[in-house]
Protein backbone atom coordinates (compact mmCIF):
# COMPACT_ATOMS: atom_id res chain seq x y z
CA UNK A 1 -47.45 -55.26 -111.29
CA UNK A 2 -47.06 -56.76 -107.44
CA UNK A 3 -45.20 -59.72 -106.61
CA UNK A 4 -45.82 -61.68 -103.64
CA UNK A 5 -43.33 -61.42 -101.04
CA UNK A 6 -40.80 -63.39 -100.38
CA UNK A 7 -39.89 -65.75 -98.02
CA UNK A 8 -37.21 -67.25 -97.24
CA UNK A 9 -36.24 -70.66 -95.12
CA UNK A 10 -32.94 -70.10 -93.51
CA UNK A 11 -31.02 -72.35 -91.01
CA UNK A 12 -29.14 -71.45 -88.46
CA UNK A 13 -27.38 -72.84 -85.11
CA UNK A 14 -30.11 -72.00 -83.01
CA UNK A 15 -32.49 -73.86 -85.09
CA UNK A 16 -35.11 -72.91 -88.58
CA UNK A 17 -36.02 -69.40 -88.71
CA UNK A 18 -37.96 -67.64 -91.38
CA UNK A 19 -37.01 -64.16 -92.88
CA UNK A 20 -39.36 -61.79 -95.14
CA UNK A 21 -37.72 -60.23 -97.53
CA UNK A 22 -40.08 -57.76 -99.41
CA UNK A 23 -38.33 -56.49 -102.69
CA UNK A 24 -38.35 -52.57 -102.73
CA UNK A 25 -40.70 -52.44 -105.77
CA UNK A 26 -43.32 -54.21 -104.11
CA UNK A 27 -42.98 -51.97 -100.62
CA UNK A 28 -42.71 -48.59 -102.62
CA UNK A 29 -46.11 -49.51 -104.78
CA UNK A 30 -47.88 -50.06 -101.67
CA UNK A 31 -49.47 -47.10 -100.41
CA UNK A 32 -49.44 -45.70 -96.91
CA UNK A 33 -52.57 -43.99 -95.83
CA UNK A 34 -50.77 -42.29 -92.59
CA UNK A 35 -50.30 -38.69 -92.36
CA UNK A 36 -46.34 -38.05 -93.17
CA UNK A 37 -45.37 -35.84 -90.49
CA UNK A 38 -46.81 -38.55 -87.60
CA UNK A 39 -44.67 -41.77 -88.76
CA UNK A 40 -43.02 -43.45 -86.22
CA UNK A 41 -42.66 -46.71 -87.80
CA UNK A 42 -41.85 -48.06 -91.02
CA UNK A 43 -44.70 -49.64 -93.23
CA UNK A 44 -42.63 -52.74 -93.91
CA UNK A 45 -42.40 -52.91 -90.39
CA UNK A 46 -46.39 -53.24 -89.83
CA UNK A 47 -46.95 -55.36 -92.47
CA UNK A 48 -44.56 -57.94 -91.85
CA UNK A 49 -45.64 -57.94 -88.03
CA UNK A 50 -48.83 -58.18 -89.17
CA UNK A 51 -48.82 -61.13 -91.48
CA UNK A 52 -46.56 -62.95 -89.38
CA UNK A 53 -49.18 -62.33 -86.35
CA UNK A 54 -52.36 -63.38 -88.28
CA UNK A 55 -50.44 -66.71 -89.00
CA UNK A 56 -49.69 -66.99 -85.26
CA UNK A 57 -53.70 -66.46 -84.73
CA UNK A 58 -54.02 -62.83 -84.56
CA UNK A 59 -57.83 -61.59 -84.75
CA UNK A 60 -57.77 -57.96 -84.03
CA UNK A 61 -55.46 -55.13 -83.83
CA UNK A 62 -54.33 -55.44 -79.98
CA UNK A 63 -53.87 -59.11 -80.90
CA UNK A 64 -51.12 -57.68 -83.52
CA UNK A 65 -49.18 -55.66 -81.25
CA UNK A 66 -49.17 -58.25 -78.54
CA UNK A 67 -47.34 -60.74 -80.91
CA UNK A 68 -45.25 -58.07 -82.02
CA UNK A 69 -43.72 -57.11 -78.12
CA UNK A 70 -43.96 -61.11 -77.11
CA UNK A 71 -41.71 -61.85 -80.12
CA UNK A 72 -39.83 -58.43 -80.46
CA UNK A 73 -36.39 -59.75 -79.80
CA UNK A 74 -37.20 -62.47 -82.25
CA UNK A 75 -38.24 -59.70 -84.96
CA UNK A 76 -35.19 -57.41 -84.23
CA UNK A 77 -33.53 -59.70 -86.23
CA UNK A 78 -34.53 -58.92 -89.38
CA UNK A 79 -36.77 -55.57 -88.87
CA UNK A 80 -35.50 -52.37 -88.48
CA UNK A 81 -38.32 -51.16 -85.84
CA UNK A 82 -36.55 -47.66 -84.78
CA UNK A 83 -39.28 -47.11 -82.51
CA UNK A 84 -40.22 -50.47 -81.61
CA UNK A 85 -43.55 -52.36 -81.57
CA UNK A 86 -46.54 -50.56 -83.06
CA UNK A 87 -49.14 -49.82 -80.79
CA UNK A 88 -52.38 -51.26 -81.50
CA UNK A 89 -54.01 -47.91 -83.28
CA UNK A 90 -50.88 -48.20 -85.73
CA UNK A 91 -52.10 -51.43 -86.87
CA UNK A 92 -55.61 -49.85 -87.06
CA UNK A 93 -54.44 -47.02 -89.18
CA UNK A 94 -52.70 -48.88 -91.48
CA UNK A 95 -56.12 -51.41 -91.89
């Protein structure tokens, strides 16, 4: 059974910013439909750019990765992205 993900208000000095938290049960039950051998980025990554994009007004996969590198410092924070933004094809792949 999947649970929604979580998310979490937090304050801080700088202001109100929001964290996702996705529980590992829910992450692991998701499958990822990339080859292995090619991943460069973590699913949670994508997904979590992703949602937080189509919020922002995202309609298409280039839309995704240009919130991702306009708010990348912003999602440092709390992603691990050990290779950065997705490109636009990631998003596509992971569709």
């Amino acid at each position: 059974h999947l649970t929604l993900p979580q998310v979490f208000l937090r304050r801080n000095p700088s202001g109100v910013s929001f964290s996702l938290l996705f529980s590992k049960p829910y992450v692991a039950e998701i499958p990822d439909p990339r080859v292995q051998r090619t991943q460069k980025h973590l699913l949670k990554d994508i997904l979590v750019i992703s949602i937080l994009a189509v919020i922002g007004g995202a309609e298409g996969w280039e839309d995704m990765e240009n919130y991702g590198i306009a708010k990348q410092q912003w999602l440092e924070e709390f992603l691990e992205l050990p290779n950065g933004i997705p490109s636009d094809d990631t998003f596509r792949l992971v569709e």
